[in-house]
PDB file of N, CA and C in Angstrom:
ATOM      1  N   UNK A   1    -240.348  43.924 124.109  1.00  0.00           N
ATOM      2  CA  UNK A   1    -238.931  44.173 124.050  1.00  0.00           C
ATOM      3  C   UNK A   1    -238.222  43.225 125.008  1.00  0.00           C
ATOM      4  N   UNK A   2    -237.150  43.920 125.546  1.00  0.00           N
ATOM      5  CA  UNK A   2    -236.262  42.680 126.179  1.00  0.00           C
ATOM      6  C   UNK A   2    -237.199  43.171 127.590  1.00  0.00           C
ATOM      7  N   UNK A   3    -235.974  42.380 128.768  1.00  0.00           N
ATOM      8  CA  UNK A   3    -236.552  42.361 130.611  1.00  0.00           C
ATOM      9  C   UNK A   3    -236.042  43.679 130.328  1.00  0.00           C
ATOM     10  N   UNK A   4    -236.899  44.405 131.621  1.00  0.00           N
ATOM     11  CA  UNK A   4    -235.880  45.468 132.113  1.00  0.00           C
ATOM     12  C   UNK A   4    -235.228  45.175 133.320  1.00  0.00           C
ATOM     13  N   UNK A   5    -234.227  45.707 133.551  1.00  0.00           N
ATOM     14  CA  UNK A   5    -232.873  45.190 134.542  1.00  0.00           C
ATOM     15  C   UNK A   5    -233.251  46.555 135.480  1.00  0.00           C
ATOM     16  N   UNK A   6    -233.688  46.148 137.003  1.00  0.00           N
ATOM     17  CA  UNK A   6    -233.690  46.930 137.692  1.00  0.00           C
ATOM     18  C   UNK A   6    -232.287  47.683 138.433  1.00  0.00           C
ATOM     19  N   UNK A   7    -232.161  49.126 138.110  1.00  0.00           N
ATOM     20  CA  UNK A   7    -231.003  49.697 138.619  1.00  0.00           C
ATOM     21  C   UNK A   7    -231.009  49.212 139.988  1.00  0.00           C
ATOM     22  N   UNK A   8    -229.286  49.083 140.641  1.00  0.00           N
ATOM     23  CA  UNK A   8    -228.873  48.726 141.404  1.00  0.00           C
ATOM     24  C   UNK A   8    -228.829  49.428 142.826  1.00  0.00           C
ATOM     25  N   UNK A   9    -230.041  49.532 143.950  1.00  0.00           N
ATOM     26  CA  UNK A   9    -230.059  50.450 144.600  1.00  0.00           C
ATOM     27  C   UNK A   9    -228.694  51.184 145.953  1.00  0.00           C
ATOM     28  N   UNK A  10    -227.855  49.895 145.363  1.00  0.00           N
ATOM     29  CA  UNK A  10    -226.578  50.540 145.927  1.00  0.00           C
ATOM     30  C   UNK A  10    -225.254  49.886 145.339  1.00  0.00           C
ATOM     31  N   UNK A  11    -224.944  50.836 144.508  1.00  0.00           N
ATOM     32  CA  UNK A  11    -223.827  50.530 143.366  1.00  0.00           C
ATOM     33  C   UNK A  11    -222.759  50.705 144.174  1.00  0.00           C
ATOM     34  N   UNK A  12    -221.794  49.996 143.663  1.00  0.00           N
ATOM     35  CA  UNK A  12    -220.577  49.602 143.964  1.00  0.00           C
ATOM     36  C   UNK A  12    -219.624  50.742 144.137  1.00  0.00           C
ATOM     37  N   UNK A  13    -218.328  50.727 144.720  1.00  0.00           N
ATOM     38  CA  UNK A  13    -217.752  52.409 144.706  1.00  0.00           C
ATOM     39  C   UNK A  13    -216.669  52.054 143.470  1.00  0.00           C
ATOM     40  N   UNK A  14    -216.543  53.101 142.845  1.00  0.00           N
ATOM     41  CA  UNK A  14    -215.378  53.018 141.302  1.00  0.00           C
ATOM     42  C   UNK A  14    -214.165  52.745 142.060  1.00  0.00           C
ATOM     43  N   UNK A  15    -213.698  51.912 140.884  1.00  0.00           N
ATOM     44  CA  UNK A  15    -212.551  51.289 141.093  1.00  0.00           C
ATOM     45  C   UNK A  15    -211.636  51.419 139.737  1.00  0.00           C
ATOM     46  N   UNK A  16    -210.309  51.609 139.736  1.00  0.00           N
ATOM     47  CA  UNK A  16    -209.857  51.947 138.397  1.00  0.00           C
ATOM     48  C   UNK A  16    -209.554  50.709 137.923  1.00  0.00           C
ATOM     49  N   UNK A  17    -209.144  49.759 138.849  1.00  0.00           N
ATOM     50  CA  UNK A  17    -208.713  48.709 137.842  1.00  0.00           C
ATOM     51  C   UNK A  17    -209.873  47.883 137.338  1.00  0.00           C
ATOM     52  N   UNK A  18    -211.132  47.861 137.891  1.00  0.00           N
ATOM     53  CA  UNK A  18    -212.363  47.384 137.374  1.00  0.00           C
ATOM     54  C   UNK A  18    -212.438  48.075 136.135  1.00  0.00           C
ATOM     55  N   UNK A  19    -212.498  49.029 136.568  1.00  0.00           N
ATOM     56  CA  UNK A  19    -213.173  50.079 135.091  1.00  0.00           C
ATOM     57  C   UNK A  19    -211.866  48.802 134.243  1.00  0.00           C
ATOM     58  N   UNK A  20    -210.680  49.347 134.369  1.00  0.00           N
ATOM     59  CA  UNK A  20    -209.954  49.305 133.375  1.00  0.00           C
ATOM     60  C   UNK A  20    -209.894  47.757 132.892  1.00  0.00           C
ATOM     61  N   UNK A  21    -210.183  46.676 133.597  1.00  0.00           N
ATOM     62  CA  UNK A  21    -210.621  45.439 133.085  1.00  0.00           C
ATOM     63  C   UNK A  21    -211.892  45.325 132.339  1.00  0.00           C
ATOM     64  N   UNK A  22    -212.945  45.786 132.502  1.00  0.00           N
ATOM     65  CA  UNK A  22    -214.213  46.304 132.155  1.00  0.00           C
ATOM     66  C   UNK A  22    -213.801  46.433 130.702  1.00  0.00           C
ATOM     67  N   UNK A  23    -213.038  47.678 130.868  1.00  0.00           N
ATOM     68  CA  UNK A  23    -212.572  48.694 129.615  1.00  0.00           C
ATOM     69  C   UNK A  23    -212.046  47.373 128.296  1.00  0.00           C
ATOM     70  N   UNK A  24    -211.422  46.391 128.982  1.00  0.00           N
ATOM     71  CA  UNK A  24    -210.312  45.482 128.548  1.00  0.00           C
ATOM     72  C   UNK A  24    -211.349  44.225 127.529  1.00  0.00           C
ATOM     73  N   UNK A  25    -212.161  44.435 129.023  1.00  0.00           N
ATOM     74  CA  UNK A  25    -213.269  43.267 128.134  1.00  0.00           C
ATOM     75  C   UNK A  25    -214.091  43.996 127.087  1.00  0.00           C
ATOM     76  N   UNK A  26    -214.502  44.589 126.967  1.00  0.00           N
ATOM     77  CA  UNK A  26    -215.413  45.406 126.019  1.00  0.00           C
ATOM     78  C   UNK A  26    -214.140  45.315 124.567  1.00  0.00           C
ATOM     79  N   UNK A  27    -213.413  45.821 124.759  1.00  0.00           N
ATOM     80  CA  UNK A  27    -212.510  46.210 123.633  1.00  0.00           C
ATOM     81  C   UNK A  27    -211.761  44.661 123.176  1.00  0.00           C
ATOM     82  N   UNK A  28    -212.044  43.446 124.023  1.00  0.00           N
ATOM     83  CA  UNK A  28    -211.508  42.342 123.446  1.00  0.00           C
ATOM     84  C   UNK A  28    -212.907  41.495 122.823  1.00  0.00           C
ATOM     85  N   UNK A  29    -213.849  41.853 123.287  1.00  0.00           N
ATOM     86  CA  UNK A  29    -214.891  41.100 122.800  1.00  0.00           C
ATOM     87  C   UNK A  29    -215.482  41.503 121.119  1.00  0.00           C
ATOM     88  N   UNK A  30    -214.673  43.122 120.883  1.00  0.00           N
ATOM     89  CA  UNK A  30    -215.100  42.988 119.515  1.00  0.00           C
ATOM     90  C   UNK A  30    -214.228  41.968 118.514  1.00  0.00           C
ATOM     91  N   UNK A  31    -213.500  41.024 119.259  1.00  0.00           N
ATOM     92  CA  UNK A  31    -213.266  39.877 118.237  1.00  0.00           C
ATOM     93  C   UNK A  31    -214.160  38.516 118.243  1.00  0.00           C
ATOM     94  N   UNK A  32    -214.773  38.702 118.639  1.00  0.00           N
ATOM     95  CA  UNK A  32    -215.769  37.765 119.406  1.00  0.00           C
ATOM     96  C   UNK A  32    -216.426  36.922 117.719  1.00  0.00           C
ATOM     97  N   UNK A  33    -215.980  35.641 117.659  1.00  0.00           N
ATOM     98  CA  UNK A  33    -216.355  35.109 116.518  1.00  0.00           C
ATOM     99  C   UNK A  33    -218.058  34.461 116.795  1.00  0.00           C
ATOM    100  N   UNK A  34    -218.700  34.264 115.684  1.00  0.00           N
ATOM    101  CA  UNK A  34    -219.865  33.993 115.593  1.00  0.00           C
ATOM    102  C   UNK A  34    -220.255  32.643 114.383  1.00  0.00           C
ATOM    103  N   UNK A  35    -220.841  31.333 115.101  1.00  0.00           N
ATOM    104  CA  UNK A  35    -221.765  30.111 114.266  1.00  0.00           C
ATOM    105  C   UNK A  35    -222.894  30.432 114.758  1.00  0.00           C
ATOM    106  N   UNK A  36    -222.990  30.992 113.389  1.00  0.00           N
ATOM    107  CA  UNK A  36    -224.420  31.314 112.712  1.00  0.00           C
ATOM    108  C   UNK A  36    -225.122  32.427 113.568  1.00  0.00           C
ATOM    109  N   UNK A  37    -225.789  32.405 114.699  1.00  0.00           N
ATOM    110  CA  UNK A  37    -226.062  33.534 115.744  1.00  0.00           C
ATOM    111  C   UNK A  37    -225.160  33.012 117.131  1.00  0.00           C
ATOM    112  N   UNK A  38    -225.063  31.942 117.232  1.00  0.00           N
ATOM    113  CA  UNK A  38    -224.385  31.283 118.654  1.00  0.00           C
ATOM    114  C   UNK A  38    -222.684  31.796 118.770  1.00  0.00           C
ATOM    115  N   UNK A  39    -222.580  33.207 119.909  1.00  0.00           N
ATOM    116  CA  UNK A  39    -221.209  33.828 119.940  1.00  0.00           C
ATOM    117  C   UNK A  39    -220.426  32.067 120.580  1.00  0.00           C
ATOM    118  N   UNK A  40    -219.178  32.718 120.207  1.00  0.00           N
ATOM    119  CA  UNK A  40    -218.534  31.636 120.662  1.00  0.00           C
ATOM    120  C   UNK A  40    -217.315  32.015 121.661  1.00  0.00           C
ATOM    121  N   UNK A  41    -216.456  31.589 122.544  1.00  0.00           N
ATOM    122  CA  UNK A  41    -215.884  31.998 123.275  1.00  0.00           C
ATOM    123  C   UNK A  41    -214.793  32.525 122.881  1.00  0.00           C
ATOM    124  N   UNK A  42    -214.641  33.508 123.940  1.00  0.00           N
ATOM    125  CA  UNK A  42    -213.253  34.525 123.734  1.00  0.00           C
ATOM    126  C   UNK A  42    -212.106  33.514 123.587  1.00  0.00           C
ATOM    127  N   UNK A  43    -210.657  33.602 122.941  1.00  0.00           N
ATOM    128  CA  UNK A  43    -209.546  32.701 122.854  1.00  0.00           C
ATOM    129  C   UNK A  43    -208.522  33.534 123.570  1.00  0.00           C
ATOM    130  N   UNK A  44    -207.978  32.470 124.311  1.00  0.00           N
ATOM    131  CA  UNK A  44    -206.595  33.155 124.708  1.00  0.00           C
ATOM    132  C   UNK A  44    -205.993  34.118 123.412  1.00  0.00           C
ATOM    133  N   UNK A  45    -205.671  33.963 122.378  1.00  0.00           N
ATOM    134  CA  UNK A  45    -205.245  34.777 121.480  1.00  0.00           C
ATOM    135  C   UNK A  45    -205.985  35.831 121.055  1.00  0.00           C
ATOM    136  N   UNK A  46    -207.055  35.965 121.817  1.00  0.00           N
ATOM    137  CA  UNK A  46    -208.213  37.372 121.175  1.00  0.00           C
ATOM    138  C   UNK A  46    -207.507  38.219 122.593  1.00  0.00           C
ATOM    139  N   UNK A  47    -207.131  37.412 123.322  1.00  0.00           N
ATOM    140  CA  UNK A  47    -206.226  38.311 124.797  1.00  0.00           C
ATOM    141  C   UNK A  47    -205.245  38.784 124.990  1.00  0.00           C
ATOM    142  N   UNK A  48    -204.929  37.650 124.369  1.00  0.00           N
ATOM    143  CA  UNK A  48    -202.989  38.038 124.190  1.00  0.00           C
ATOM    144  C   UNK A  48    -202.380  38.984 123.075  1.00  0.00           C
ATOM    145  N   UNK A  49    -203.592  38.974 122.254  1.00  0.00           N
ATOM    146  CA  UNK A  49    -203.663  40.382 121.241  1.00  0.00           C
ATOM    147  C   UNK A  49    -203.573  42.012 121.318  1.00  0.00           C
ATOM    148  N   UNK A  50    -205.054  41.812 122.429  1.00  0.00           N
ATOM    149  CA  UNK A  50    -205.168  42.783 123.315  1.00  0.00           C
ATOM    150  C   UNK A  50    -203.612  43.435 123.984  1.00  0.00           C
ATOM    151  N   UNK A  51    -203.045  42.448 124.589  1.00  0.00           N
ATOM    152  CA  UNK A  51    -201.609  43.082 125.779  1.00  0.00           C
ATOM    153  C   UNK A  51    -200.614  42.677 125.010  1.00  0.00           C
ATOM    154  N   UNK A  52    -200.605  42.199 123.831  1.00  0.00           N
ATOM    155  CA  UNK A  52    -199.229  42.266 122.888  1.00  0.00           C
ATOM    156  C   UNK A  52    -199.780  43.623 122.208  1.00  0.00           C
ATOM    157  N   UNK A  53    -200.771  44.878 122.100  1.00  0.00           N
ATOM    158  CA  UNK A  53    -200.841  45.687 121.413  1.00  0.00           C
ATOM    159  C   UNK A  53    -200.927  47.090 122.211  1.00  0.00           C
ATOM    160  N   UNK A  54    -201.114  46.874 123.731  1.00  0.00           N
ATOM    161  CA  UNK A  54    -201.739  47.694 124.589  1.00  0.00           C
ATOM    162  C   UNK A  54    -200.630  47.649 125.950  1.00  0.00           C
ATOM    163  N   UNK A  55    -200.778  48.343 126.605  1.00  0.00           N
ATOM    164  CA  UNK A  55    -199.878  48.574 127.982  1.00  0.00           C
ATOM    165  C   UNK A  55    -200.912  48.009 128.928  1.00  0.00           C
ATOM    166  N   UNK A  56    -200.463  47.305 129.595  1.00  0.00           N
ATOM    167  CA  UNK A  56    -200.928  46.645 130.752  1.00  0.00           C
ATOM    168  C   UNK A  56    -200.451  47.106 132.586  1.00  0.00           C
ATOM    169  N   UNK A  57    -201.795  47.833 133.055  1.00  0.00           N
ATOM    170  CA  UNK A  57    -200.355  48.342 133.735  1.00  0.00           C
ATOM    171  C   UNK A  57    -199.832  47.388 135.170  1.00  0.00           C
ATOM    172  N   UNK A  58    -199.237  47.366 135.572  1.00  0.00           N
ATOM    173  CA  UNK A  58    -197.984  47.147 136.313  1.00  0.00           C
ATOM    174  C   UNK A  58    -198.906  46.303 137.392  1.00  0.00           C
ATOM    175  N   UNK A  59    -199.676  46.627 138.056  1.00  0.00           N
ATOM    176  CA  UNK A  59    -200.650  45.993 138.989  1.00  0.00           C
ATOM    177  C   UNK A  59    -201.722  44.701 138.688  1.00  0.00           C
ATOM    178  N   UNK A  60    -201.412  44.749 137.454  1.00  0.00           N
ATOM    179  CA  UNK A  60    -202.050  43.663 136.855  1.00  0.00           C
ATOM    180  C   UNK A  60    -201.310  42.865 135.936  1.00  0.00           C
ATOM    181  N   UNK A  61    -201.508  41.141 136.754  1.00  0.00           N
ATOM    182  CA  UNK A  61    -200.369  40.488 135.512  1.00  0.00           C
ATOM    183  C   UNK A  61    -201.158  40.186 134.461  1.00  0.00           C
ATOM    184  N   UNK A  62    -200.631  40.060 133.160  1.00  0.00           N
ATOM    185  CA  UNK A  62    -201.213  39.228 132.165  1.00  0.00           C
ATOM    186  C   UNK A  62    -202.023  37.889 132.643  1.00  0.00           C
ATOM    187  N   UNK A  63    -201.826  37.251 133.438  1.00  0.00           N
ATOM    188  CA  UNK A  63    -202.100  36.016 134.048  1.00  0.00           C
ATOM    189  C   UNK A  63    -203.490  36.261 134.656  1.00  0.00           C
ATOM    190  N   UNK A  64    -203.638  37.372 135.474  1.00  0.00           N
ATOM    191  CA  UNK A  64    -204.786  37.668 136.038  1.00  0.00           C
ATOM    192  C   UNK A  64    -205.712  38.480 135.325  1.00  0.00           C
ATOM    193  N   UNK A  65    -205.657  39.207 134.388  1.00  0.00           N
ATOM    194  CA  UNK A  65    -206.089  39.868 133.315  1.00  0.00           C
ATOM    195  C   UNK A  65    -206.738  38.771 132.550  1.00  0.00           C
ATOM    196  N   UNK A  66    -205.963  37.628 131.976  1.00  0.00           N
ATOM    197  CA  UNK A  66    -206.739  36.688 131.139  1.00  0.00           C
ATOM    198  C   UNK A  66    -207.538  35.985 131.770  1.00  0.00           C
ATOM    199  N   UNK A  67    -207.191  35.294 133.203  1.00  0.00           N
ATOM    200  CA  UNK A  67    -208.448  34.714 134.070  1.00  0.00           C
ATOM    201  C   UNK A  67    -209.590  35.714 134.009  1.00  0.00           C
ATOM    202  N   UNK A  68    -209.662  36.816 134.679  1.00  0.00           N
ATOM    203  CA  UNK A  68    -211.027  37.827 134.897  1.00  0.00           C
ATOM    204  C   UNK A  68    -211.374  38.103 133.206  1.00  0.00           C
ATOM    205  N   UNK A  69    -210.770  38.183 132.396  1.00  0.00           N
ATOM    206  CA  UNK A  69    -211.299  38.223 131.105  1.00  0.00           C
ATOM    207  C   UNK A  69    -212.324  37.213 130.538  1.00  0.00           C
ATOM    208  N   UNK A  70    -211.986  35.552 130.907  1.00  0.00           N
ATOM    209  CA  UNK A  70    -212.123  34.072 130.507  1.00  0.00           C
ATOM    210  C   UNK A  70    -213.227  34.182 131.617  1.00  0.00           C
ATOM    211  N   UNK A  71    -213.332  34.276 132.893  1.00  0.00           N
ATOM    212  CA  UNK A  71    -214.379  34.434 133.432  1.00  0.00           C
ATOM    213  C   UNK A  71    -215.997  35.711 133.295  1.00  0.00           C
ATOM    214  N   UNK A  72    -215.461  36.680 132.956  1.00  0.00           N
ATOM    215  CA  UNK A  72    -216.477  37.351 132.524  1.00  0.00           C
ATOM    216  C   UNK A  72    -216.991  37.394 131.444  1.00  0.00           C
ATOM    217  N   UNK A  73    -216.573  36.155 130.259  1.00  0.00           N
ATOM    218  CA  UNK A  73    -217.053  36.063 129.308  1.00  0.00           C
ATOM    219  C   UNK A  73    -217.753  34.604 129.221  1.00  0.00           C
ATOM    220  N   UNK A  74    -217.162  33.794 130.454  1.00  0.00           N
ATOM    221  CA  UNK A  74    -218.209  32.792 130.715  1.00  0.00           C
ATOM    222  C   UNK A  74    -219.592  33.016 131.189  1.00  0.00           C
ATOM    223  N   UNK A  75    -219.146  34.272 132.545  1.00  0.00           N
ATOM    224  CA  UNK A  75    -220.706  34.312 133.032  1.00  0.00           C
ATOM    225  C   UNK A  75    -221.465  34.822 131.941  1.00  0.00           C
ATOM    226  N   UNK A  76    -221.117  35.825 130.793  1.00  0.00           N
ATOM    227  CA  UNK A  76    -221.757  35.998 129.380  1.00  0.00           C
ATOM    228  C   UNK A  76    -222.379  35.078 128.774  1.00  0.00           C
ATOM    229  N   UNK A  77    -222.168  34.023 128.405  1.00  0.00           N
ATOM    230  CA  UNK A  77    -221.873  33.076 127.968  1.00  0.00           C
ATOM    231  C   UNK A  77    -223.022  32.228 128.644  1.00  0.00           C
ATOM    232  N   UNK A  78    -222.740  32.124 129.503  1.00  0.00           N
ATOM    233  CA  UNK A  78    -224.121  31.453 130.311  1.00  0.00           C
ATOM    234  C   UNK A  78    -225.310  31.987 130.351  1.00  0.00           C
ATOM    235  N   UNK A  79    -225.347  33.337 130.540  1.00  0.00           N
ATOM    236  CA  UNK A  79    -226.444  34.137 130.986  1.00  0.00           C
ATOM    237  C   UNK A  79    -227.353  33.851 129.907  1.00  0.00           C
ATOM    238  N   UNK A  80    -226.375  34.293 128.273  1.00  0.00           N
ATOM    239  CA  UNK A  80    -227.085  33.873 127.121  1.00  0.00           C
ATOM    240  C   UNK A  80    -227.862  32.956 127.074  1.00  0.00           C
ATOM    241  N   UNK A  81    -227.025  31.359 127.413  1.00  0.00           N
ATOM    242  CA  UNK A  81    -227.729  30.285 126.903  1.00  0.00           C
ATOM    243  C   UNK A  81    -228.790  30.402 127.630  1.00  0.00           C
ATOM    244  N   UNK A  82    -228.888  30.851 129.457  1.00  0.00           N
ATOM    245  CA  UNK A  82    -229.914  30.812 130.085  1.00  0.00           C
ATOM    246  C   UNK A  82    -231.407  31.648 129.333  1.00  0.00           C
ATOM    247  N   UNK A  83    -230.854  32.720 129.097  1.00  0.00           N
ATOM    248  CA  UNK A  83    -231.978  33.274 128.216  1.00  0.00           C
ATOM    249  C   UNK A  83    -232.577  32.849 126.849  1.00  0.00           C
ATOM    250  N   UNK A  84    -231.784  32.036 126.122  1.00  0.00           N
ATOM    251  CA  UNK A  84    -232.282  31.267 125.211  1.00  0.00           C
ATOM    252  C   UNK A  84    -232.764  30.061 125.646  1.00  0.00           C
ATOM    253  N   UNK A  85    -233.069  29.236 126.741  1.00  0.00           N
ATOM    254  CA  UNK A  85    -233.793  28.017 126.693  1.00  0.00           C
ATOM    255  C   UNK A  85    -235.182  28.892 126.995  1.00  0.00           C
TER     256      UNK A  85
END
């Protein structure tokens, strides 16, 4: 089967706006287009979809929302290719 990922023996303390970026990425990545098996990267417009359809709240700009979005779908993104060579 796959690695197993050893639990984290000291997890992080909850945070709402994590969760709720978390929350943000999960729910923007089901647009996530696909060549052939190779995902391809999130688009500003798979984002701007997201917060033209959704409330964003107040503590978070659109601006910083799409950076931490564009970045956590790079380190994705990498991790993949790393596991495929």
């Amino acid at each position: 089967m796959g690695q197993q990922i050893a639990p984290d023996p000291d997890p992080p303390e909850y945070d709402l706006i994590t969760d709720y970026i978390l929350s943000v990425y999960n729910t923007v990545t089901r647009a996530r287009r696909y060549v052939e098996t190779q995902p391809l990267p999130l688009s500003i417009a798979d984002i701007k979809a997201y917060y033209d359809t959704h409330t964003v709240p107040s503590l978070i700009s659109k601006e910083l929302l799409q950076r931490v979005i564009m970045d956590l779908d790079d380190t994705l993104l990498d991790h993949l290719r790393d596991t495929r060579k």
